[in-house]
N, C-alpha and C. Protein backbone atom coordinates (compact mmCIF):
# COMPACT_ATOMS: atom_id res chain seq x y z
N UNK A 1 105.25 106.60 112.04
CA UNK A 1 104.32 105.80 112.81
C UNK A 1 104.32 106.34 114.24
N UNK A 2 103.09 106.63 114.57
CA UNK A 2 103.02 106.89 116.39
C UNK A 2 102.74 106.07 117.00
N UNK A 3 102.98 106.32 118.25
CA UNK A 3 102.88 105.73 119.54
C UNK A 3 101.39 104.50 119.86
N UNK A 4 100.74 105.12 119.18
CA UNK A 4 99.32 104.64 119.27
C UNK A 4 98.90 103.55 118.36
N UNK A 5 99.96 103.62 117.28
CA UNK A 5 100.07 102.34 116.40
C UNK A 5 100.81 101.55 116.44
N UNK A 6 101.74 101.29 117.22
CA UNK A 6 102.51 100.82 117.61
C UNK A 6 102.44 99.86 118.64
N UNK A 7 101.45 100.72 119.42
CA UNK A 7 101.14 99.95 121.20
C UNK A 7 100.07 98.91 120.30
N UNK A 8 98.93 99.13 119.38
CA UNK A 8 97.70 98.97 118.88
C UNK A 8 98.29 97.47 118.17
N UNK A 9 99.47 97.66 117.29
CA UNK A 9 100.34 96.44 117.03
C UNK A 9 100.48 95.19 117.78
N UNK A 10 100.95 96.24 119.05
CA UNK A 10 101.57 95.12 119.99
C UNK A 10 100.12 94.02 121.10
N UNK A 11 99.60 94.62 121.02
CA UNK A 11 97.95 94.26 121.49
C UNK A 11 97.42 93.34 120.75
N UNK A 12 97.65 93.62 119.33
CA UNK A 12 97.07 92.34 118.23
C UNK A 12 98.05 91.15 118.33
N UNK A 13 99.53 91.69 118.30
CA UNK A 13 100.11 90.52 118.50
C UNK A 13 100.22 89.54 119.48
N UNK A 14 99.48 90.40 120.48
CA UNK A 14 100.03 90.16 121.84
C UNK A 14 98.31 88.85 121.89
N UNK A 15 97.13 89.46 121.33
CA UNK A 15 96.19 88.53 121.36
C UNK A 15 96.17 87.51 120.29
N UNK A 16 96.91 87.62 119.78
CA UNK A 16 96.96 85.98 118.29
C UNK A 16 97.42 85.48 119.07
N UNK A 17 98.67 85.61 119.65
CA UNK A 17 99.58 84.72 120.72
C UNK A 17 98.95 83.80 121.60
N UNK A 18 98.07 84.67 122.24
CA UNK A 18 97.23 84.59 123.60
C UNK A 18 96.12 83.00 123.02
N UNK A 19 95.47 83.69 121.62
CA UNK A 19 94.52 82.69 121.28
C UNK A 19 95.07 81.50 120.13
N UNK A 20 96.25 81.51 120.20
CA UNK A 20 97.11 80.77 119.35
C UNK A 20 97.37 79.38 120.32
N UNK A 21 97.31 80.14 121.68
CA UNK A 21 98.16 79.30 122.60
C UNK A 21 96.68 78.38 123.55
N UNK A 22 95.79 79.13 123.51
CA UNK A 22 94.66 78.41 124.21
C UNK A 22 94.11 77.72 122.91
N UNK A 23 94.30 77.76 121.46
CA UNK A 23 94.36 76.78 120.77
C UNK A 23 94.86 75.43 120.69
N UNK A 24 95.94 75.62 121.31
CA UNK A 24 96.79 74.45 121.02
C UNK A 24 96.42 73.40 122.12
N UNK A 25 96.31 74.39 123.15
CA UNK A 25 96.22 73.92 124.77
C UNK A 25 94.72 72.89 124.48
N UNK A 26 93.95 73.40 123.73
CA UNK A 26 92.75 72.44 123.30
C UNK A 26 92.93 71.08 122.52
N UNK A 27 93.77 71.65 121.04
CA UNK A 27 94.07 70.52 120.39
C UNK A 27 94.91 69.72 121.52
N UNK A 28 95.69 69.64 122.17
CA UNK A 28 96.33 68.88 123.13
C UNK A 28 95.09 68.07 124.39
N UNK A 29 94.43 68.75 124.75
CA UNK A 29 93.07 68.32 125.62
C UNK A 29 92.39 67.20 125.00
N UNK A 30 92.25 67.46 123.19
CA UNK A 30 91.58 67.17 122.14
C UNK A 30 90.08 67.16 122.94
N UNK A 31 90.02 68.46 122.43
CA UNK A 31 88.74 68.86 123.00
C UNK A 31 87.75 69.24 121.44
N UNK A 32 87.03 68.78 121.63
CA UNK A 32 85.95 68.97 120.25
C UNK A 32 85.68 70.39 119.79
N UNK A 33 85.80 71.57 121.00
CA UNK A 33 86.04 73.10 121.22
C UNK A 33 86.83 73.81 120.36
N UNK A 34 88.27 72.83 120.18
CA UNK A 34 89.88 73.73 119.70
C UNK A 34 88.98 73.65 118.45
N UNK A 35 88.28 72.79 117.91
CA UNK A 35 88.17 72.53 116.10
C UNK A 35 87.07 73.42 115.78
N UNK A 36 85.77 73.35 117.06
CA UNK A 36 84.20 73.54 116.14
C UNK A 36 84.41 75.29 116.02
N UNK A 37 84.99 75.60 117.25
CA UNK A 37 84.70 77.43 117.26
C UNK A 37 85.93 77.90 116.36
N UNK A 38 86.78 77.55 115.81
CA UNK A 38 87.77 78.31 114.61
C UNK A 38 86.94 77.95 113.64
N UNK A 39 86.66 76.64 113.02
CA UNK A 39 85.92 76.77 112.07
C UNK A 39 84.39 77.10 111.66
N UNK A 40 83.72 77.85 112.62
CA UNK A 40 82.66 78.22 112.71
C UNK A 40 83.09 79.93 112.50
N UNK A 41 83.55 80.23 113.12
CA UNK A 41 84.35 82.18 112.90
C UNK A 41 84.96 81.90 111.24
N UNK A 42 85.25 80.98 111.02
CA UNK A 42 86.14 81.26 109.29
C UNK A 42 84.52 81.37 108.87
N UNK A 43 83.99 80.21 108.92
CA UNK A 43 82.65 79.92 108.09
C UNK A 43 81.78 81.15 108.20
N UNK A 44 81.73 81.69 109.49
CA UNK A 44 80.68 82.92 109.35
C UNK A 44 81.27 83.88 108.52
N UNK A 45 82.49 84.09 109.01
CA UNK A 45 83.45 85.43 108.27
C UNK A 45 83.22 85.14 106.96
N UNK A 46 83.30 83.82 106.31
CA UNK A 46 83.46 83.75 104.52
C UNK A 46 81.91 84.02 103.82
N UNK A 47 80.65 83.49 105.13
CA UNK A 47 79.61 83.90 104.87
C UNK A 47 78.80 85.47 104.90
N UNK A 48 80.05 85.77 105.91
CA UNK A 48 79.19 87.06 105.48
C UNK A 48 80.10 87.76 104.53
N UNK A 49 81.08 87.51 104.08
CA UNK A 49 81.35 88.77 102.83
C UNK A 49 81.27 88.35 101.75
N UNK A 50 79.92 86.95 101.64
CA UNK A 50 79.46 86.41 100.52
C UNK A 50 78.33 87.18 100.65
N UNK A 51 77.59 87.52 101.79
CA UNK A 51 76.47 87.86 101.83
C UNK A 51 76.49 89.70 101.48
N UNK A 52 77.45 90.31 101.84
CA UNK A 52 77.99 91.81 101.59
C UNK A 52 78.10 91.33 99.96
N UNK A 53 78.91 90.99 99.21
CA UNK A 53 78.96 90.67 97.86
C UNK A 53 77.76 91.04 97.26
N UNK A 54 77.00 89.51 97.59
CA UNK A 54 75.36 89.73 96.88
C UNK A 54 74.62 91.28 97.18
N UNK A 55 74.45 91.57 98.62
CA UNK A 55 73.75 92.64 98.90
C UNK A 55 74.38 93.79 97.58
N UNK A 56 75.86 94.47 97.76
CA UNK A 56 76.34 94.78 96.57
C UNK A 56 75.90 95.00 95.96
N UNK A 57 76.00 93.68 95.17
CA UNK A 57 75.26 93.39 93.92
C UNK A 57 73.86 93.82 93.73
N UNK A 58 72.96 93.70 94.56
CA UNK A 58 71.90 93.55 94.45
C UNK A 58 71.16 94.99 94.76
N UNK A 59 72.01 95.70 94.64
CA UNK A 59 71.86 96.96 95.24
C UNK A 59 72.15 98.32 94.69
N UNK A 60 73.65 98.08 93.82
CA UNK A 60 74.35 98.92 93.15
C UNK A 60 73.27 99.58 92.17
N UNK A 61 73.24 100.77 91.76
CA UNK A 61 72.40 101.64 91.32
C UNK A 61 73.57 102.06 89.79
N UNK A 62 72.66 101.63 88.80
CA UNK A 62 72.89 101.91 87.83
C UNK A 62 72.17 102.91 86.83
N UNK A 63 72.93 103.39 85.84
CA UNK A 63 71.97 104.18 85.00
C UNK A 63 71.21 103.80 83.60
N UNK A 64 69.79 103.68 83.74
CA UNK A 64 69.72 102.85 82.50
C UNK A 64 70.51 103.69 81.16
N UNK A 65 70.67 102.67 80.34
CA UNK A 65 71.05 103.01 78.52
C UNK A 65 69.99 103.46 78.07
N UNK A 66 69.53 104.58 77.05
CA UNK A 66 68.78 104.81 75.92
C UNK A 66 68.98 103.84 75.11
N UNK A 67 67.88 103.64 74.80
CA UNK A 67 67.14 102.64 73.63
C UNK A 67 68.04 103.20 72.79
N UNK A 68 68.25 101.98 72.05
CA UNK A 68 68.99 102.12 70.65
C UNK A 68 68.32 102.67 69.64
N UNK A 69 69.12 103.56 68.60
CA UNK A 69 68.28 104.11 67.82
C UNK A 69 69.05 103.80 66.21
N UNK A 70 68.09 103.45 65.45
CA UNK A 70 69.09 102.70 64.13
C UNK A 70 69.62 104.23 63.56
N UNK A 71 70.70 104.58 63.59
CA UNK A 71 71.46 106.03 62.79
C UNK A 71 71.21 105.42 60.94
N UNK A 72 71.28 106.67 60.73
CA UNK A 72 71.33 106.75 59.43
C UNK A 72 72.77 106.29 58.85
N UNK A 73 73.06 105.56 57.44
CA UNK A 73 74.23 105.25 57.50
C UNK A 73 75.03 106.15 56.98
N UNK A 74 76.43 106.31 56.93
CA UNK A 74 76.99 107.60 56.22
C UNK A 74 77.11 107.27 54.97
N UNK A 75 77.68 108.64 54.49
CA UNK A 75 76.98 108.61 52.42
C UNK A 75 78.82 108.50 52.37
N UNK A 76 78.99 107.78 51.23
CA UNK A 76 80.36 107.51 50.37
C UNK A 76 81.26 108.30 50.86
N UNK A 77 82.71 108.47 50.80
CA UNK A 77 82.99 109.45 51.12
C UNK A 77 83.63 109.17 48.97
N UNK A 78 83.65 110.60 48.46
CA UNK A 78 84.07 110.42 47.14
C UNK A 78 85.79 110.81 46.78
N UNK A 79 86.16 109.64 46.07
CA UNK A 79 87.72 110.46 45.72
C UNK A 79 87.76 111.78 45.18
N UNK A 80 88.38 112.72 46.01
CA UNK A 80 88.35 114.00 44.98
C UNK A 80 89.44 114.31 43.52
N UNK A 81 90.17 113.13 43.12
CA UNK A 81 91.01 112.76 43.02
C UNK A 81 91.16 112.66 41.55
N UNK A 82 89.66 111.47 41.28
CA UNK A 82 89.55 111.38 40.26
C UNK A 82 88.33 112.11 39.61
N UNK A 83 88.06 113.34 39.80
CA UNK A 83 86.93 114.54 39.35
C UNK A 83 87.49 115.46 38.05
């Protein structure tokens, strides 16, 4: 691991902390704020990789199948056994 992932670590941790703590500082205010904007970021976030899903879906490029074709059935196979 380098230097650059490491510092990059400490920056993420360092901002959950940061917005962990002006969370709380709200729920304590009981400010209508601490509740509507976390659950509005989950709600968009879950909406859009519902919406990536469908697109996906709706998108993925497939190859059609050839039409089925009725085969001929195979012939006996004969005991050579009893000849």
């Amino acid at each position: 691991m380098n230097e650059t992932s490491r510092n990059q670590g400490w920056a993420i941790m360092g901002g959950a902390v940061l917005l962990g703590l002006l969370f709380l500082a709200g729920l304590l205010q009981g400010s209508y704020w601490a509740i509507a904007l976390p659950v509005a970021v989950l709600t968009f976030f879950v909406l859009g990789l519902v919406a990536w899903v469908g697109h996906t879906i709706a998108t993925v490029q497939t190859e059609a199948e050839p039409p089925a074709t009725e085969a001929p059935l195979p012939k006996p196979v004969r005991d050579a056994s009893n000849s």
